[in-house]
Protein backbone atom coordinates (compact mmCIF):
# COMPACT_ATOMS: atom_id res chain seq x y z
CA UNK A 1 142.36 18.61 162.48
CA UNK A 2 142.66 15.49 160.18
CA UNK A 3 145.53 12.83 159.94
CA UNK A 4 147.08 12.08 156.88
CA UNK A 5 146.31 8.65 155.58
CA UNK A 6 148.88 5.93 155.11
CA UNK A 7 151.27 6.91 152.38
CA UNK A 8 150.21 10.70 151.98
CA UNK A 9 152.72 12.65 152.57
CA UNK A 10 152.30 16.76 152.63
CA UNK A 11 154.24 20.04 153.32
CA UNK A 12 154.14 22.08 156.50
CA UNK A 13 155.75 25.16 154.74
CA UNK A 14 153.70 24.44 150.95
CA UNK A 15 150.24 23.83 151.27
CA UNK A 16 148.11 21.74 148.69
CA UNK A 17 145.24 23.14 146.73
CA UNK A 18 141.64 20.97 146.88
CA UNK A 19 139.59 23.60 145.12
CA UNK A 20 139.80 27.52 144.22
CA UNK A 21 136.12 29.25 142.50
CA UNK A 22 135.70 32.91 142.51
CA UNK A 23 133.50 35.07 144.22
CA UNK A 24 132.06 38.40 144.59
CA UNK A 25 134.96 38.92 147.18
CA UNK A 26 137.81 37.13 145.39
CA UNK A 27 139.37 34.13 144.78
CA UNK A 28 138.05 31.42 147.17
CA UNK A 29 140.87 28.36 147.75
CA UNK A 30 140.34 25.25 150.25
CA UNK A 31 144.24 24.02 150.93
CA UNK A 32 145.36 21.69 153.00
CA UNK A 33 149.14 21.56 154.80
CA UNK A 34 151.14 19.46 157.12
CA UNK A 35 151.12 21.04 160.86
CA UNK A 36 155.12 21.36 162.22
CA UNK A 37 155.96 18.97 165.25
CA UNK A 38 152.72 16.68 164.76
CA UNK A 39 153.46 14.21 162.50
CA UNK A 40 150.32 13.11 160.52
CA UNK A 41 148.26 16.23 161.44
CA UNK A 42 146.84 18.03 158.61
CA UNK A 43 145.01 21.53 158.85
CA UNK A 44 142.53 22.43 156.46
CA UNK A 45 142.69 26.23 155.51
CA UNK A 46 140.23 28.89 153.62
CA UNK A 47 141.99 31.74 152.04
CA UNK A 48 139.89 34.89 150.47
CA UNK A 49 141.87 36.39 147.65
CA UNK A 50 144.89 35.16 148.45
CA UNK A 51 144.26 36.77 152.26
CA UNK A 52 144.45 33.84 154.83
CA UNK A 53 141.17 33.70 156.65
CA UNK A 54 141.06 30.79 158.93
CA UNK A 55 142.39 27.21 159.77
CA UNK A 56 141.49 23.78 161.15
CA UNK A 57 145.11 23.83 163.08
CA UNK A 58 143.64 26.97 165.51
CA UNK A 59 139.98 26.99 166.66
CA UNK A 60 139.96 27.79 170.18
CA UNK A 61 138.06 30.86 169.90
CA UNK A 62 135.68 30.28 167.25
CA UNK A 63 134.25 27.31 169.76
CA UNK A 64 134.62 29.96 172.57
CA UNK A 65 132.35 32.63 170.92
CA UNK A 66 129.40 29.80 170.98
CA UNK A 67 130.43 27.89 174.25
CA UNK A 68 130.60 31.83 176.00
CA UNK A 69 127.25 32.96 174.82
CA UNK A 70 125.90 29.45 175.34
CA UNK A 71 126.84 30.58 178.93
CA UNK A 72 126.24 33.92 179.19
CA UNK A 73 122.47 33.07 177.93
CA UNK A 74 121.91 29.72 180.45
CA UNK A 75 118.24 29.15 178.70
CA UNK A 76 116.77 26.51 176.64
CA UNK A 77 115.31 25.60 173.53
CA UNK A 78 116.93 28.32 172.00
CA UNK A 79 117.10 29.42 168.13
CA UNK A 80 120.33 30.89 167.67
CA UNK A 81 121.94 32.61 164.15
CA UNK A 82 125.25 32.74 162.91
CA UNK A 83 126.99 34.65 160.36
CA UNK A 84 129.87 33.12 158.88
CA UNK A 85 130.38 29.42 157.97
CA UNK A 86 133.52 29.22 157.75
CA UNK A 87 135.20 25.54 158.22
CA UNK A 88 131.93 25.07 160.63
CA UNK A 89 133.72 25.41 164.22
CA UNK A 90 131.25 28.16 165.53
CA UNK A 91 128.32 26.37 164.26
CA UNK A 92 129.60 22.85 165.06
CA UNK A 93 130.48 24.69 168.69
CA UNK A 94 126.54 25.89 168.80
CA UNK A 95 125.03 22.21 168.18
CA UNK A 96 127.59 20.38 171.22
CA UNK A 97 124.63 21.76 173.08
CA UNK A 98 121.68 20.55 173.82
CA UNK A 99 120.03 23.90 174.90
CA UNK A 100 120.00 24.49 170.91
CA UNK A 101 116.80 23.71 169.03
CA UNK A 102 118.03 25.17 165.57
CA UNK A 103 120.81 26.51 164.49
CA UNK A 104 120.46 29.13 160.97
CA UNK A 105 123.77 30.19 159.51
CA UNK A 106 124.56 32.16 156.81
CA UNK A 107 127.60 32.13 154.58
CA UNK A 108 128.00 34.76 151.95
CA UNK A 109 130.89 32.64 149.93
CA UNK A 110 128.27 29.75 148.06
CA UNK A 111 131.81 27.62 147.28
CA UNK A 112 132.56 27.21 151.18
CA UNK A 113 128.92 26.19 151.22
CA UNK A 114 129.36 23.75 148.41
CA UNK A 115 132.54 22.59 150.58
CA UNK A 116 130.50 21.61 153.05
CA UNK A 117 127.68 20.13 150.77
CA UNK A 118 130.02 17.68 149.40
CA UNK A 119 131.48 16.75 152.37
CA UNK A 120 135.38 18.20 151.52
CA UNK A 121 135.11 20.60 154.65
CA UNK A 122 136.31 18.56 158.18
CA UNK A 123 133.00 18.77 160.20
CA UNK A 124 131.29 18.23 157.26
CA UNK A 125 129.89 14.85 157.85
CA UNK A 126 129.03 16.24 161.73
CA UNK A 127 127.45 19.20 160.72
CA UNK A 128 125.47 17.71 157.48
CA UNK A 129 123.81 15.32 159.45
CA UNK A 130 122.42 17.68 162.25
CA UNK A 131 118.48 18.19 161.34
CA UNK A 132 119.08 21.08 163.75
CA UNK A 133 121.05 23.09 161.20
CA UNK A 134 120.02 24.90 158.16
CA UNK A 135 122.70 27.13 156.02
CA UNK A 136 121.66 29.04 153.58
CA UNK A 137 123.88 31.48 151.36
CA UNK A 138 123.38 35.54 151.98
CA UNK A 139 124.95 38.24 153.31
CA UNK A 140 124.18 38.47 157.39
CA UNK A 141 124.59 42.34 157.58
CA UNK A 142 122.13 43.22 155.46
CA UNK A 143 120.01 40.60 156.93
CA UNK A 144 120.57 42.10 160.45
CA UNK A 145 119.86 45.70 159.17
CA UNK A 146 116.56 44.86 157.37
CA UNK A 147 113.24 44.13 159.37
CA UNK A 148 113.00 41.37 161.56
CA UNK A 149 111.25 38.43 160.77
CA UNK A 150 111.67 36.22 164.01
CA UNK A 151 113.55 36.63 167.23
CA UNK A 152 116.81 35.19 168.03
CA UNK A 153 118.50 33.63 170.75
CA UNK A 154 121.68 34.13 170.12
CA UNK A 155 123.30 36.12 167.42
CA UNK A 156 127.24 35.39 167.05
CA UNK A 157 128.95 36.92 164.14
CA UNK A 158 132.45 35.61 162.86
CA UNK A 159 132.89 36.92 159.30
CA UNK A 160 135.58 39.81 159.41
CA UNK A 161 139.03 39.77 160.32
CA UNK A 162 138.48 43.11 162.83
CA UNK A 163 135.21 45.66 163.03
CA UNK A 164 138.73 47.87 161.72
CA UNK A 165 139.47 45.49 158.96
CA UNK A 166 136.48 43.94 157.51
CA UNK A 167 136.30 41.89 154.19
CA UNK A 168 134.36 44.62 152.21
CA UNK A 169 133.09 48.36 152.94
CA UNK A 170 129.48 46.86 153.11
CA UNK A 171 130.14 45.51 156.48
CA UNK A 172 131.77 48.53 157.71
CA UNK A 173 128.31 50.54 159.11
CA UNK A 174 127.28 47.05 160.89
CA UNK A 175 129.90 48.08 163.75
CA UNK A 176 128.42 51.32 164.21
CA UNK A 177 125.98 52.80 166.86
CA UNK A 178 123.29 53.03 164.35
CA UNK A 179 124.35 49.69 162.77
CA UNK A 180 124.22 48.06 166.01
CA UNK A 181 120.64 49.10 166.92
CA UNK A 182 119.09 48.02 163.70
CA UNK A 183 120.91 44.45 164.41
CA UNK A 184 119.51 44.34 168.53
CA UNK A 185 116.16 44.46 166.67
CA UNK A 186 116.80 40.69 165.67
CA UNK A 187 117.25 39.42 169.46
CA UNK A 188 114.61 38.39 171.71
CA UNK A 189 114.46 40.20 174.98
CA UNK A 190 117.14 37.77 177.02
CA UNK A 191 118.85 37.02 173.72
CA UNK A 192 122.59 37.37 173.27
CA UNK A 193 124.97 38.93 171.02
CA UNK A 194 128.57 38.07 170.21
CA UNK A 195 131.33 39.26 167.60
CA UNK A 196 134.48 37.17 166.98
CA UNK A 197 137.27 39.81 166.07
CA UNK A 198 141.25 38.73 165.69
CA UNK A 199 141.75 42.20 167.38
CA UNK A 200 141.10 44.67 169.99
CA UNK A 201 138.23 47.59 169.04
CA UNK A 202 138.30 50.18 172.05
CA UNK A 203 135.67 51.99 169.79
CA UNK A 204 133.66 48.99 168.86
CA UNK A 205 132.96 48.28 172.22
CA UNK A 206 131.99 51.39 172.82
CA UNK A 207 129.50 51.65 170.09
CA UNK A 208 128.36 48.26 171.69
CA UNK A 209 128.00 49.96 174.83
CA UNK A 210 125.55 52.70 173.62
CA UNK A 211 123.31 50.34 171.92
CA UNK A 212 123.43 47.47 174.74
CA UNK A 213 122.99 47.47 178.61
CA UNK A 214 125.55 44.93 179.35
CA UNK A 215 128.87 44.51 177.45
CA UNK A 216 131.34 42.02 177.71
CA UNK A 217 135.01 41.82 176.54
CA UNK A 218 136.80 38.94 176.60
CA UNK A 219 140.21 37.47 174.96
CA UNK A 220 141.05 33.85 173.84
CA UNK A 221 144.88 33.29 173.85
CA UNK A 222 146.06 30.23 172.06
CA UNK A 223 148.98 28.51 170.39
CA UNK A 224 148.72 28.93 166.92
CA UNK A 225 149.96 25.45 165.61
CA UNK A 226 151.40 26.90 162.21
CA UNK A 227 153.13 29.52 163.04
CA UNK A 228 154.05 28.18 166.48
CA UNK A 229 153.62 30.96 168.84
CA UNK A 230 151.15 32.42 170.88
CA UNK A 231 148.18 34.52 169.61
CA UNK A 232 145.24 36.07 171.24
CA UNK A 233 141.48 36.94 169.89
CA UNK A 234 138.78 38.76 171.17
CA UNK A 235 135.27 38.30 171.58
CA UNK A 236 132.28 40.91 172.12
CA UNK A 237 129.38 39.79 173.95
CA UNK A 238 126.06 42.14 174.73
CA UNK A 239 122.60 42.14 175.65
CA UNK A 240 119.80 43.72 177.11
């Protein structure tokens, strides 16, 4: 999160618009608002017609689905892709280490890209000036379903709200069996693959679990800062 400069004042309950361009998906808005019980904090949110999608005030596990698979993986020198820029706390989570030679991620939304570009995103000036990090604008899933063209370290996707909710139907045969097999193509033979979801997926994981050897489940439980109570996320790891 940011603090407000002197004289600045903003609304906890109203946030303020910094930009709004339209998309194949929607209406894309960058907003800022005042965070409740921290005076001079401000988050910066993303919202995808008019659907809330994420904010500065609550990262805990978009760090964690980098910082686990960082883990889970233990090697070096490793090229790792993620899908989803977002406000950059995956990818900015992926570059704290120095295991990480390069980092590719791809947003499908060009304005949060341009966001970024022109520095009006919070990490921006951290992640801009990375040489490890190139983002280019696409749509991961059909990258992941098409043939490979390199192996991966690490794949970590954070673009849908759920594998049960996702942002459009073309996303929706990524989560299955057969969706999941054309994606393991993409990893090299120790690589790792995680899924940020803000929900539980019995059947995802079990779809994960034909296509994988080893599965992981794991929740993140955090205070969310706007709405001042506690939440909890989920992240799916696999490999092998």
């Amino acid at each position: 999160m940011e603090r407000l400069p002197g004289g600045r004042a903003l609304s906890a309950a109203t946030p303020e618009y910094l930009a709004a361009e339209e998309s194949p998906l929607g209406l894309v808005c960058l907003r800022e608002r005042a965070v409740a019980g921290d005076p001079g904090a401000v988050a910066t949110e993303i919202t995808l017609d008019h659907q809330f999608l994420m904010s500065s005030a609550n990262t805990a596990s978009e760090r964690a689905l980098a910082e686990r698979a960082l883990a889970m993986h233990a090697g070096a020198d490793l090229a790792v892709l993620v899908g989803g820029l977002g406000l950059g706390y995956t990818a900015h989570a992926v570059l704290a280490s120095p295991c990480v030679a390069r980092l590719e991620v791809v947003e499908y939304l060009a304005p949060v890209i341009g966001w970024l570009r022109t520095g009006r995103l919070p990490l921006s000036g951290a992640l801009t000036r990375d040489a490890r990090l190139a983002v280019v604008q696409g749509d991961v899933y059909a990258r992941l379903a098409g043939a490979p063209t390199e192996p991966w370290d690490l794949i970590l996707i954070d673009v849908d709200h759920s594998p049960e909710e996702p942002l459009g139907r073309e996303s929706e045969s990524f989560y299955r069996e057969s969706g999941l097999a054309r994606a393991r193509r993409h990893l090299a033979p120790s690589g790792v693959f995680g899924v940020w979801s803000y929900a539980e997926s019995p059947r995802f994981a079990d779809a994960l679990a034909r296509v994988f050897a080893e599965v992981r489940v794991e929740n993140v439980r955090f205070e969310n800062r706007i709405l001042g109570e506690q939440e909890t996320n989920w992240l799916f790891f696999a490999r092998g």
